[in-house]
Structures are given as structure tokens and as C-alpha cells.
PDB file of N, CA and C in Angstrom:
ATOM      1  N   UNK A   1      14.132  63.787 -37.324  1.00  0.00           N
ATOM      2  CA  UNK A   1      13.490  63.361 -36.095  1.00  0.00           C
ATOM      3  C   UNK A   1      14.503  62.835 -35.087  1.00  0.00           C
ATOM      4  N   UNK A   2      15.506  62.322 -36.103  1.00  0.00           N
ATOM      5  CA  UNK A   2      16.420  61.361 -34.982  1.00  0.00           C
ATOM      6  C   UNK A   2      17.060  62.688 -33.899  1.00  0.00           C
ATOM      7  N   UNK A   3      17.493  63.921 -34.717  1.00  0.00           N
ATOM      8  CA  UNK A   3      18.198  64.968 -33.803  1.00  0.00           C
ATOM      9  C   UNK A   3      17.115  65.282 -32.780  1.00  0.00           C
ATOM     10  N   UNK A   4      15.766  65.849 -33.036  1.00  0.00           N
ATOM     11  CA  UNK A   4      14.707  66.014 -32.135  1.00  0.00           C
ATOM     12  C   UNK A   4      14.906  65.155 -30.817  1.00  0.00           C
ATOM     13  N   UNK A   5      14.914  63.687 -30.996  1.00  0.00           N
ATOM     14  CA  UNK A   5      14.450  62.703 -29.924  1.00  0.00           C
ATOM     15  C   UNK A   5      15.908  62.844 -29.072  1.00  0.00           C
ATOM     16  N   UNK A   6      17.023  63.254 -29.848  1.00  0.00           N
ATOM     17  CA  UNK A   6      18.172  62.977 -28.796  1.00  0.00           C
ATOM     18  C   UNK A   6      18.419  64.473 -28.092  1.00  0.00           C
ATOM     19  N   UNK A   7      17.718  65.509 -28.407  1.00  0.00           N
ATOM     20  CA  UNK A   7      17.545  66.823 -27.659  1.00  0.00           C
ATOM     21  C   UNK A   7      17.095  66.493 -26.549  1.00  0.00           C
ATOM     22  N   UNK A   8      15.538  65.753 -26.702  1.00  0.00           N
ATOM     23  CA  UNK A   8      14.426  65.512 -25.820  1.00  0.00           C
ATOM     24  C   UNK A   8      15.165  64.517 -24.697  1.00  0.00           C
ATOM     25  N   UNK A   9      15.913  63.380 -25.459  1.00  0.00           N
ATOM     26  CA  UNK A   9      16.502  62.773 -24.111  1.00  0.00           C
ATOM     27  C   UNK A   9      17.976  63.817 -23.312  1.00  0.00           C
ATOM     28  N   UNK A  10      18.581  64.664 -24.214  1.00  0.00           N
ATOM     29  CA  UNK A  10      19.509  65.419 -23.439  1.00  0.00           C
ATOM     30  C   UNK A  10      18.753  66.000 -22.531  1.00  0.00           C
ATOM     31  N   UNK A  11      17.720  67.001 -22.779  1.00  0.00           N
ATOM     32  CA  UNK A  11      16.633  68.122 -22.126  1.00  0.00           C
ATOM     33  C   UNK A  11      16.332  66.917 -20.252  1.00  0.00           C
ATOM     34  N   UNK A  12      15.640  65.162 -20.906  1.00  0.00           N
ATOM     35  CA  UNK A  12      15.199  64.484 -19.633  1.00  0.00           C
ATOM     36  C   UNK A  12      16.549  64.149 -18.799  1.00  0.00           C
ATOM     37  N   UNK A  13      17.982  64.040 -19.314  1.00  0.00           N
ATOM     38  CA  UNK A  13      18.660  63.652 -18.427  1.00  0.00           C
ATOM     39  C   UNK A  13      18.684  64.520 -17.959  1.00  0.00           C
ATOM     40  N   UNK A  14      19.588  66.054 -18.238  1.00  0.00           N
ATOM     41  CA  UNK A  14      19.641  67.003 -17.711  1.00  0.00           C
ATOM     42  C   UNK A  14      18.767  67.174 -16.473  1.00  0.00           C
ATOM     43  N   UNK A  15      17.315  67.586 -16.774  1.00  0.00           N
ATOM     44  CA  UNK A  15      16.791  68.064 -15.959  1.00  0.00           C
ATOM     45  C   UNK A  15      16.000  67.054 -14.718  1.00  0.00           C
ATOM     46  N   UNK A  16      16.232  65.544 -14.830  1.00  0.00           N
ATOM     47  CA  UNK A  16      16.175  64.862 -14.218  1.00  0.00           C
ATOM     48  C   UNK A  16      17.074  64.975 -12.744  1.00  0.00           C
ATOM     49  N   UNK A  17      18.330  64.862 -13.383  1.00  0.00           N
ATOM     50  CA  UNK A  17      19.633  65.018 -12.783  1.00  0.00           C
ATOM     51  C   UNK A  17      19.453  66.251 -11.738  1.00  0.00           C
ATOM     52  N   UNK A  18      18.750  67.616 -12.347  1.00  0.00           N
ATOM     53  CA  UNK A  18      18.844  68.605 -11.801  1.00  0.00           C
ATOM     54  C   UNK A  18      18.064  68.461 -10.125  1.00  0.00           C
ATOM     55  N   UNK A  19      16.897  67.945 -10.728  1.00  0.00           N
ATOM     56  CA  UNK A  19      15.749  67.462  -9.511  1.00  0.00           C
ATOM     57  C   UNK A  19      16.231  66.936  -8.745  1.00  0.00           C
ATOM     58  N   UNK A  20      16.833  65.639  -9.400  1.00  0.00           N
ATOM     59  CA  UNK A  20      17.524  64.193  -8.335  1.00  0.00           C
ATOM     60  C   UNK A  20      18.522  64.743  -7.059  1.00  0.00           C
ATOM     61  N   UNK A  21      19.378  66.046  -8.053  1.00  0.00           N
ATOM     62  CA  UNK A  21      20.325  66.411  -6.955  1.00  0.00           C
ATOM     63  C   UNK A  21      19.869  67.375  -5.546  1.00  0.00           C
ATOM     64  N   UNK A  22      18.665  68.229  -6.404  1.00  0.00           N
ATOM     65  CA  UNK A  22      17.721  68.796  -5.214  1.00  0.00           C
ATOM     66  C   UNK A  22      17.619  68.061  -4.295  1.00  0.00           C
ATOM     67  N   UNK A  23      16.801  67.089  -4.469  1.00  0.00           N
ATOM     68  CA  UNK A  23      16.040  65.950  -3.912  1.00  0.00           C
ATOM     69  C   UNK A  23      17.106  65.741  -2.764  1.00  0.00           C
ATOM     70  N   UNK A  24      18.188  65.065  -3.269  1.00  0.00           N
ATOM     71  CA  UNK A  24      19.080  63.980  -2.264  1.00  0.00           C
ATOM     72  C   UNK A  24      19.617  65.662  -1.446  1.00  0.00           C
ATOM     73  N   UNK A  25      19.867  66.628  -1.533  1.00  0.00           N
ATOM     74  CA  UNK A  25      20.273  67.615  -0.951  1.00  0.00           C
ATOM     75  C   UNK A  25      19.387  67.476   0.372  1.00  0.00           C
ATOM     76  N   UNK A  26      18.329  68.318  -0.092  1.00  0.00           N
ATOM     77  CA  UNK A  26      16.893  68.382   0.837  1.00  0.00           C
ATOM     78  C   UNK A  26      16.483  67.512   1.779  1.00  0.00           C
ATOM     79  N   UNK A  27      17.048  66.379   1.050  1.00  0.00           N
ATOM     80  CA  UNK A  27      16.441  65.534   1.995  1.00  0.00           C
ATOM     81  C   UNK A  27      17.397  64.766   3.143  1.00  0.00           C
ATOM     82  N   UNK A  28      18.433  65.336   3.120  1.00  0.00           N
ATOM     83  CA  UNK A  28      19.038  64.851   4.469  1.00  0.00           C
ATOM     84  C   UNK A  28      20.221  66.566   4.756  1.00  0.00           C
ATOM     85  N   UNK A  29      19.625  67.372   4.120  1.00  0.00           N
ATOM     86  CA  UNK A  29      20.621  69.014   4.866  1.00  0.00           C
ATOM     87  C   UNK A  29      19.531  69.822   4.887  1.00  0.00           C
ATOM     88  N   UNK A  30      20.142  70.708   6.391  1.00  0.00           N
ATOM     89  CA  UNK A  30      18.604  71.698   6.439  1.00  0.00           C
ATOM     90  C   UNK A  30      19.355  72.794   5.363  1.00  0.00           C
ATOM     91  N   UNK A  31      18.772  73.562   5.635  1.00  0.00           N
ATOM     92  CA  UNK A  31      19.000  75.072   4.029  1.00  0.00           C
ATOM     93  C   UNK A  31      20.272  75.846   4.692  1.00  0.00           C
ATOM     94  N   UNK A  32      20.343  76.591   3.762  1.00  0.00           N
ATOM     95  CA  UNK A  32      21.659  77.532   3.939  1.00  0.00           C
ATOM     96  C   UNK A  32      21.101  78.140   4.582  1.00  0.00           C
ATOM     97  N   UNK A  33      20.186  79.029   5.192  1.00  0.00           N
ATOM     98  CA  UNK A  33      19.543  79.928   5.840  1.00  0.00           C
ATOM     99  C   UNK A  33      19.389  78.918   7.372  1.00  0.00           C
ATOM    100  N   UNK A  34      19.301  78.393   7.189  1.00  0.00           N
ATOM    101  CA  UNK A  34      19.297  77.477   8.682  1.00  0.00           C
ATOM    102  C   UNK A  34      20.817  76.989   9.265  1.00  0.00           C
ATOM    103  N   UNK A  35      21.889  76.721   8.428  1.00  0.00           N
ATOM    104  CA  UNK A  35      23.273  76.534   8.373  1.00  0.00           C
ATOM    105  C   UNK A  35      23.439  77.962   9.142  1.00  0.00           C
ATOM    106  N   UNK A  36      23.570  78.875   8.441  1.00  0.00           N
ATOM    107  CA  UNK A  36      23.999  80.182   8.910  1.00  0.00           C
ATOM    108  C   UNK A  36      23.572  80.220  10.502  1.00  0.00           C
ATOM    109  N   UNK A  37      22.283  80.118  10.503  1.00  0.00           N
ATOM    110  CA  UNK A  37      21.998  80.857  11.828  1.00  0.00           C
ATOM    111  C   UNK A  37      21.407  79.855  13.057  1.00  0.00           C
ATOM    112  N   UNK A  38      22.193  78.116  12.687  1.00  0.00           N
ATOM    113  CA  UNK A  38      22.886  77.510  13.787  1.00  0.00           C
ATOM    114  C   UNK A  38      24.081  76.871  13.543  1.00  0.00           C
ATOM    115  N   UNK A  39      24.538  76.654  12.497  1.00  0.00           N
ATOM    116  CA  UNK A  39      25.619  76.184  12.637  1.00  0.00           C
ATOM    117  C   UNK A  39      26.845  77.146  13.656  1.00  0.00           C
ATOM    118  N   UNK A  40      27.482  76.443  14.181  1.00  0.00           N
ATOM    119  CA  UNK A  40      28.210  77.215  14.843  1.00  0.00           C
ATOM    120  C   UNK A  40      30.308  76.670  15.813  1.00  0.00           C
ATOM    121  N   UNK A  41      30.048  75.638  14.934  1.00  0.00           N
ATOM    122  CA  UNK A  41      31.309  74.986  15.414  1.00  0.00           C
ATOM    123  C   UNK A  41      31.692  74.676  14.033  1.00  0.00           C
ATOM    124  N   UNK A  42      33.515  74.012  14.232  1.00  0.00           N
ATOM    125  CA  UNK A  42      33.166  73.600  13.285  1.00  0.00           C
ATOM    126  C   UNK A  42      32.824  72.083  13.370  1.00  0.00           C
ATOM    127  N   UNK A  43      32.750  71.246  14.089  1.00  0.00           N
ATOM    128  CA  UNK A  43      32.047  69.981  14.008  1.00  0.00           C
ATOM    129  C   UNK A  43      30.327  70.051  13.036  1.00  0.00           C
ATOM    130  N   UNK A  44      30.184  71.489  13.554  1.00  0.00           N
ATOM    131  CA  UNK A  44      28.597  71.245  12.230  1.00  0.00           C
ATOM    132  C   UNK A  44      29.042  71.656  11.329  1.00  0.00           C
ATOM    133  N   UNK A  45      30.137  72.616  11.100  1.00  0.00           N
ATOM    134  CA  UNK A  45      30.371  72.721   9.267  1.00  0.00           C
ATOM    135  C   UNK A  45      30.895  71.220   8.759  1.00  0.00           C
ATOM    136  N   UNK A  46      31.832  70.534   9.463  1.00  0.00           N
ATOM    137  CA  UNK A  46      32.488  69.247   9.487  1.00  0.00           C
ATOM    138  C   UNK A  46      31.405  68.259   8.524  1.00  0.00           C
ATOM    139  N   UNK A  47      29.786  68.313   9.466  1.00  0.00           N
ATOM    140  CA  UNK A  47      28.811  68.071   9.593  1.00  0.00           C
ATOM    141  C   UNK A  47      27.907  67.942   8.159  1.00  0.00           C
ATOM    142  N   UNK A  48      27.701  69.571   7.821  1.00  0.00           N
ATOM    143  CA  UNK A  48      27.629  70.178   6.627  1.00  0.00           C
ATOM    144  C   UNK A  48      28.061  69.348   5.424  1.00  0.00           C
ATOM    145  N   UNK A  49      29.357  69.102   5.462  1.00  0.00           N
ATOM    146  CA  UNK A  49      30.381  69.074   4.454  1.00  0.00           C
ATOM    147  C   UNK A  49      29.594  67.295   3.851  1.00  0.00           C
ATOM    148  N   UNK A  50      30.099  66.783   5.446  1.00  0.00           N
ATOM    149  CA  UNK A  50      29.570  65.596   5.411  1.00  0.00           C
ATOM    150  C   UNK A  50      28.344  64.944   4.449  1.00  0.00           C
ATOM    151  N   UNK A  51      27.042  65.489   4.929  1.00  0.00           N
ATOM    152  CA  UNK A  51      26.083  65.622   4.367  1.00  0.00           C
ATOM    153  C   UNK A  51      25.809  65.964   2.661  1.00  0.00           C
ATOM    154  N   UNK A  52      26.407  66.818   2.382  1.00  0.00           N
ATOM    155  CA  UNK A  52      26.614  67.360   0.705  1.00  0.00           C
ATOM    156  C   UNK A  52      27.134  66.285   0.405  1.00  0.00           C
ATOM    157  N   UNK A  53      28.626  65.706   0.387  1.00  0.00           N
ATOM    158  CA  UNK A  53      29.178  65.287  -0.396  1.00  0.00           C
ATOM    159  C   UNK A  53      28.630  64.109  -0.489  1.00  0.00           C
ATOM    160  N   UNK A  54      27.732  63.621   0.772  1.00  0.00           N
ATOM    161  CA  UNK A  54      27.118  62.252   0.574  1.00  0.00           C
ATOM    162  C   UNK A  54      25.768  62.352  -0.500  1.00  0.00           C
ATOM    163  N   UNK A  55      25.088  63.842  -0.630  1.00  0.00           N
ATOM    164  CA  UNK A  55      24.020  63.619  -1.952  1.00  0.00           C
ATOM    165  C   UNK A  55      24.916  64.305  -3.161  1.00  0.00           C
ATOM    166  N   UNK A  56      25.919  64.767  -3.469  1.00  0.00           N
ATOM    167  CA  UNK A  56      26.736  64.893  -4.423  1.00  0.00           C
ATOM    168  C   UNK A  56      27.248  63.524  -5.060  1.00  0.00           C
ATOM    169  N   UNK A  57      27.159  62.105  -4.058  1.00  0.00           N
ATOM    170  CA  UNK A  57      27.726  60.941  -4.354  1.00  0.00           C
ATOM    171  C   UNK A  57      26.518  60.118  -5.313  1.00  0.00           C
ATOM    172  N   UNK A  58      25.314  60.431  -4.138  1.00  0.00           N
ATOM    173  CA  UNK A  58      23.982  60.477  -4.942  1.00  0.00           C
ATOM    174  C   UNK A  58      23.832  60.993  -6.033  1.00  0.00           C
ATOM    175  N   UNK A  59      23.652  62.034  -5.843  1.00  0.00           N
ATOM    176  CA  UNK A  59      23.356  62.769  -7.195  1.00  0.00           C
ATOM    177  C   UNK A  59      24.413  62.133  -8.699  1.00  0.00           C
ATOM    178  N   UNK A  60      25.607  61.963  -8.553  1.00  0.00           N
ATOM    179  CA  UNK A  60      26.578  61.368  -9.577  1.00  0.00           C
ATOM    180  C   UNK A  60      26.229  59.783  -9.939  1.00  0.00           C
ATOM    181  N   UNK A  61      25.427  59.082  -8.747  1.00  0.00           N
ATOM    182  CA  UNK A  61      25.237  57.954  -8.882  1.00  0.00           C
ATOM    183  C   UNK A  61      23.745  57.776  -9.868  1.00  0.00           C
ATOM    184  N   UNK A  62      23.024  58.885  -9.496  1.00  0.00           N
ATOM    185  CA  UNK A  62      22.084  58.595 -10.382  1.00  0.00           C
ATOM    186  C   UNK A  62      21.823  59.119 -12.154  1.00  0.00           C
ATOM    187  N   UNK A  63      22.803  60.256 -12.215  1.00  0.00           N
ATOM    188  CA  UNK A  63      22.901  60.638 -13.218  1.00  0.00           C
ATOM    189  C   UNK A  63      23.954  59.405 -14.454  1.00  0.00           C
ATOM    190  N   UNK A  64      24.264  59.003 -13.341  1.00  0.00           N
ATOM    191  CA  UNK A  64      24.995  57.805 -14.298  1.00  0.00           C
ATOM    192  C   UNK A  64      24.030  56.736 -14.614  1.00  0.00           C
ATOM    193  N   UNK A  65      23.024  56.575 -13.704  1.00  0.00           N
ATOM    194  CA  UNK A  65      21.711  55.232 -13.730  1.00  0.00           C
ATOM    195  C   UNK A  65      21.333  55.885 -15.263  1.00  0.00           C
ATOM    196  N   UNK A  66      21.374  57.171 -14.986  1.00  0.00           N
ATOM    197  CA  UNK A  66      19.822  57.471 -16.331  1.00  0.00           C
ATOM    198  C   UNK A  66      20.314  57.546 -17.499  1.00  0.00           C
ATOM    199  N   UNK A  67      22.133  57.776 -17.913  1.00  0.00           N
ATOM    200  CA  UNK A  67      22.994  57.522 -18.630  1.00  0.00           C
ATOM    201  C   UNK A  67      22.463  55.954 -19.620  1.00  0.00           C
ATOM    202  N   UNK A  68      23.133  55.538 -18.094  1.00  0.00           N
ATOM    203  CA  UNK A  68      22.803  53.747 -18.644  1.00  0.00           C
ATOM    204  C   UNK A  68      21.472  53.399 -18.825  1.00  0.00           C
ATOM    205  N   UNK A  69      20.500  53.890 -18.254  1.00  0.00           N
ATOM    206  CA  UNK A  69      18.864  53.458 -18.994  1.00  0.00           C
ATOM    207  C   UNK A  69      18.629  54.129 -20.263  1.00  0.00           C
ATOM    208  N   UNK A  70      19.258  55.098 -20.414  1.00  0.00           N
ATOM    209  CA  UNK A  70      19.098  55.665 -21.775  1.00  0.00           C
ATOM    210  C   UNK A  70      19.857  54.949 -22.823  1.00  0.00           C
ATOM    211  N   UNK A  71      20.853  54.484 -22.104  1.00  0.00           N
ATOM    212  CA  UNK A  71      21.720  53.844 -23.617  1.00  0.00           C
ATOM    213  C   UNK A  71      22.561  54.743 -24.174  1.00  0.00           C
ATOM    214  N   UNK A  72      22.904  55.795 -23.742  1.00  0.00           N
ATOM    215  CA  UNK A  72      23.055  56.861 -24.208  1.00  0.00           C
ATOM    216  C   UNK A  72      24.493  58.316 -23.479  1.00  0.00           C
ATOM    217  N   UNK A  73      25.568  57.709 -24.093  1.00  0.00           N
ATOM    218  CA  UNK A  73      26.785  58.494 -23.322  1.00  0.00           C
ATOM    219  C   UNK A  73      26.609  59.814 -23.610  1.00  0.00           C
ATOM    220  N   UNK A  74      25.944  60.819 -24.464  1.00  0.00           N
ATOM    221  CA  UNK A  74      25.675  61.709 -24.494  1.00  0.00           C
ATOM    222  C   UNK A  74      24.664  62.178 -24.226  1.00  0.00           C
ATOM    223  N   UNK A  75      23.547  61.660 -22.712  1.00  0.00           N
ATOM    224  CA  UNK A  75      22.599  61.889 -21.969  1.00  0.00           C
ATOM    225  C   UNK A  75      23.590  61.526 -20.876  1.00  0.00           C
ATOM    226  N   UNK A  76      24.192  61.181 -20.705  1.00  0.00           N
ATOM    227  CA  UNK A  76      25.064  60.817 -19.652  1.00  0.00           C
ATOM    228  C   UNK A  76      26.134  61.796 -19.129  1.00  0.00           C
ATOM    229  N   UNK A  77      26.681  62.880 -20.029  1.00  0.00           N
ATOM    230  CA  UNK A  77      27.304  63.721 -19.653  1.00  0.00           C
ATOM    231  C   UNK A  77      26.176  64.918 -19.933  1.00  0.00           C
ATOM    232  N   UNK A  78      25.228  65.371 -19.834  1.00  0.00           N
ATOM    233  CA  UNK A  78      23.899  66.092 -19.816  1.00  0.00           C
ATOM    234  C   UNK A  78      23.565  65.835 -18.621  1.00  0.00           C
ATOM    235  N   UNK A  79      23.413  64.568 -18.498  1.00  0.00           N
ATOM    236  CA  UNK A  79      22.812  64.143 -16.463  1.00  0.00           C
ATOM    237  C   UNK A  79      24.144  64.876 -15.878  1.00  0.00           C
ATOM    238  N   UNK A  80      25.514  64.473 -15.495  1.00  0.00           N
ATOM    239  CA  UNK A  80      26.415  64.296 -15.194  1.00  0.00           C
ATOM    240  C   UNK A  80      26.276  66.626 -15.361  1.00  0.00           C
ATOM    241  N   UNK A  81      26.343  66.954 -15.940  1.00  0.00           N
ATOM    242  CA  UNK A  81      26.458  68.445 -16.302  1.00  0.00           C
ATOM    243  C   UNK A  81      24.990  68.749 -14.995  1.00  0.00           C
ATOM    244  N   UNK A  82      23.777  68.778 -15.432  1.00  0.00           N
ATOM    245  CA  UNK A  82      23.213  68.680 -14.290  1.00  0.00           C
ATOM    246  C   UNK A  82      23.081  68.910 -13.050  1.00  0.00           C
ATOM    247  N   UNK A  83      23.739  67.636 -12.514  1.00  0.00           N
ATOM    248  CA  UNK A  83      23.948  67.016 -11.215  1.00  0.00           C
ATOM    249  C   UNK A  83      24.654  67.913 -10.835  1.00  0.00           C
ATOM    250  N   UNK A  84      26.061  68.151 -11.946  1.00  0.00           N
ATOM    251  CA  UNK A  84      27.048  69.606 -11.040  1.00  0.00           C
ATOM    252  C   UNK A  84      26.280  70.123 -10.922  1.00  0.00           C
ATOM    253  N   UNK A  85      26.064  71.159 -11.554  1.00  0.00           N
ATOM    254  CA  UNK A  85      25.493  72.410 -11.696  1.00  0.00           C
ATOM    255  C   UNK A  85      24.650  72.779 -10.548  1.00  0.00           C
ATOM    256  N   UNK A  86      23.826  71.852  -9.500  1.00  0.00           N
ATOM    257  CA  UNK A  86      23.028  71.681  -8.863  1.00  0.00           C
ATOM    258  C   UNK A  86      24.064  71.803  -7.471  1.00  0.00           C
ATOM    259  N   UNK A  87      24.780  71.124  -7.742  1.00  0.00           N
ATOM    260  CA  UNK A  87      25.861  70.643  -6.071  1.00  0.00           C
ATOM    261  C   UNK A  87      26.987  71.898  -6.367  1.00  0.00           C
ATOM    262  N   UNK A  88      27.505  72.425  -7.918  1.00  0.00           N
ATOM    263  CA  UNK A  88      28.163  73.840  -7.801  1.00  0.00           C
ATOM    264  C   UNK A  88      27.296  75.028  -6.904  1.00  0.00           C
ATOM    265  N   UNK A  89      26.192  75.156  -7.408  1.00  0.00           N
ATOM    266  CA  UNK A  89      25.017  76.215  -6.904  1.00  0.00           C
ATOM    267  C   UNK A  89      25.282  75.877  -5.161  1.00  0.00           C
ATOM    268  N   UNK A  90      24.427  75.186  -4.989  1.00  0.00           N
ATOM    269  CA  UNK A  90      23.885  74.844  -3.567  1.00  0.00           C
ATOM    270  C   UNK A  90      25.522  74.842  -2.775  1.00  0.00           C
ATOM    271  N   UNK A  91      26.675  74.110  -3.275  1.00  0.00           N
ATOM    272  CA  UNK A  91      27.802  74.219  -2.178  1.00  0.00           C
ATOM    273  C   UNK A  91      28.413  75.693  -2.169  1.00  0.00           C
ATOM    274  N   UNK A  92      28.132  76.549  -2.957  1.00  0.00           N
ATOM    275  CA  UNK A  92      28.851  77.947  -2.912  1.00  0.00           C
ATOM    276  C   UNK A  92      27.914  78.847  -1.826  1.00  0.00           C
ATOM    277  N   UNK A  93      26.234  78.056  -1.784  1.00  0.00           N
ATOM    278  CA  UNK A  93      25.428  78.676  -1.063  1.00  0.00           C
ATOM    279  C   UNK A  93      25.510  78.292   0.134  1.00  0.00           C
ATOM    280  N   UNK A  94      25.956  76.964   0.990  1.00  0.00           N
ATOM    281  CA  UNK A  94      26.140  76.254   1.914  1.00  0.00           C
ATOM    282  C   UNK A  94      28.015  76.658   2.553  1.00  0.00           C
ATOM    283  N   UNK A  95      29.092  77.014   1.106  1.00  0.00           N
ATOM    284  CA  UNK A  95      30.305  77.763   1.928  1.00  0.00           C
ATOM    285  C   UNK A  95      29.561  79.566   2.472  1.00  0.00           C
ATOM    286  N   UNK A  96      28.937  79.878   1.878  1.00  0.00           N
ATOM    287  CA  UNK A  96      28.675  81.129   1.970  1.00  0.00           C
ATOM    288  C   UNK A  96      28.040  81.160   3.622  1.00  0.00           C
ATOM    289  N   UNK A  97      26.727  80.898   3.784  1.00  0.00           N
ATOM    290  CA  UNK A  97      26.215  80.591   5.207  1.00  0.00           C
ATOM    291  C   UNK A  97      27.683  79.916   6.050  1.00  0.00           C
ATOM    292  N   UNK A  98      27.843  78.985   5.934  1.00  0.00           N
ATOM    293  CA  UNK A  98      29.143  78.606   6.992  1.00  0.00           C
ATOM    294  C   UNK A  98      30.552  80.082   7.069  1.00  0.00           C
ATOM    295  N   UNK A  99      30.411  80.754   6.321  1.00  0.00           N
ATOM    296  CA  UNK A  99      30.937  81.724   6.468  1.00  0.00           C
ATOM    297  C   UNK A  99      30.855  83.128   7.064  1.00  0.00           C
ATOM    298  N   UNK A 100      29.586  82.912   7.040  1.00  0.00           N
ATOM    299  CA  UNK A 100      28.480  84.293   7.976  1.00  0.00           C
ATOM    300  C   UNK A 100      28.385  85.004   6.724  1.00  0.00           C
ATOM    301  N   UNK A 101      28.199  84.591   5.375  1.00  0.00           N
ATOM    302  CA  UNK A 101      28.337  85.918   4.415  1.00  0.00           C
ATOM    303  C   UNK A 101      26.849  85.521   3.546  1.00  0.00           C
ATOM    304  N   UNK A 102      26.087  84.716   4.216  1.00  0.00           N
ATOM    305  CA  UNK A 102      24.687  84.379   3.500  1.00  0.00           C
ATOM    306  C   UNK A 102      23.455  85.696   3.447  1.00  0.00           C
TER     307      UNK A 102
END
């Protein structure tokens, strides 16, 4: 049982993390599809950049919260795995639009 319950908390950090990083994305950058077809200096890619790395800071900050509420350093690099995975995706999709190649 004990392996079961520490899946189940890898499975909640993980996919916690995954949401959280959505979340803080969304909620202060418009989409790659909207990047593309106004961004247009680079003060808004500048802009862009800005924005990500500030819910990438988020996103790392909370995957570490759920680490430490779990008790648990190996839910902690599960959140932490996550959180990338979320800000890898979305920033290759956000260089891509700033590039005209969306």
C-alpha cells in the first residue's frame, strides 16, 4: 500500500504542478496565436519574455509549496518535473509565434 499512496502523491504533485503552471501562464500572457499576430517589436517580445518567466517563477514556487505540504522530496521533484514540462511546452510555443513560424 505504502508504494500505491506514494504513486498517488507523485501522480497529485505532478499533475497539480502541471495545472498551476497553465494557470499562472494564462493568466497574465495572451496565447501564442495572439503573440504571433500582434506582437510586433521587439519591446513586446521583450514583453513576452517578461511575462513567462514571471509564471515560470510561479509555477517553481508552487511546485516547491506542494513538495513541502507533502512532506515529501520525491513529490517535489514530480511537481518540479511538471512545472517544466509545462513552461518547456508553452516557451517553445511562445519562441515559435515571436518568430513568425507559429
Amino acid at each position: 500500500m505504502d508504494g500505491e499512496l506514494q504513486n498517488l502523491k507523485n501522480a497529485l504533485g505532478f499533475g497539480i504542478s502541471l495545472i498551476a503552471a497553465e494557470h499562472f501562464i494564462s493568466a497574465g500572457m495572451s496565447s501564442p496565436w495572439s503573440v504571433a499576430k500582434f506582437a510586433k517589436t521587439q519591446q513586446d517580445a521583450d514583453q513576452v519574455w517578461k511575462l513567462f518567466w514571471e509564471a515560470g517563477a510561479a509555477s517553481v514556487a508552487s511546485a516547491v509549496v506542494i513538495g513541502i505540504l507533502l512532506k515529501d522530496g520525491e513529490v517535489l521533484i514530480w511537481s518540479l518535473i511538471g512545472a517544466g514540462a509545462v513552461m518547456a511546452f508553452v516557451g517553445s510555443e511562445y519562441q515559435r509565434a515571436l518568430a513568425g513560424t507559429l
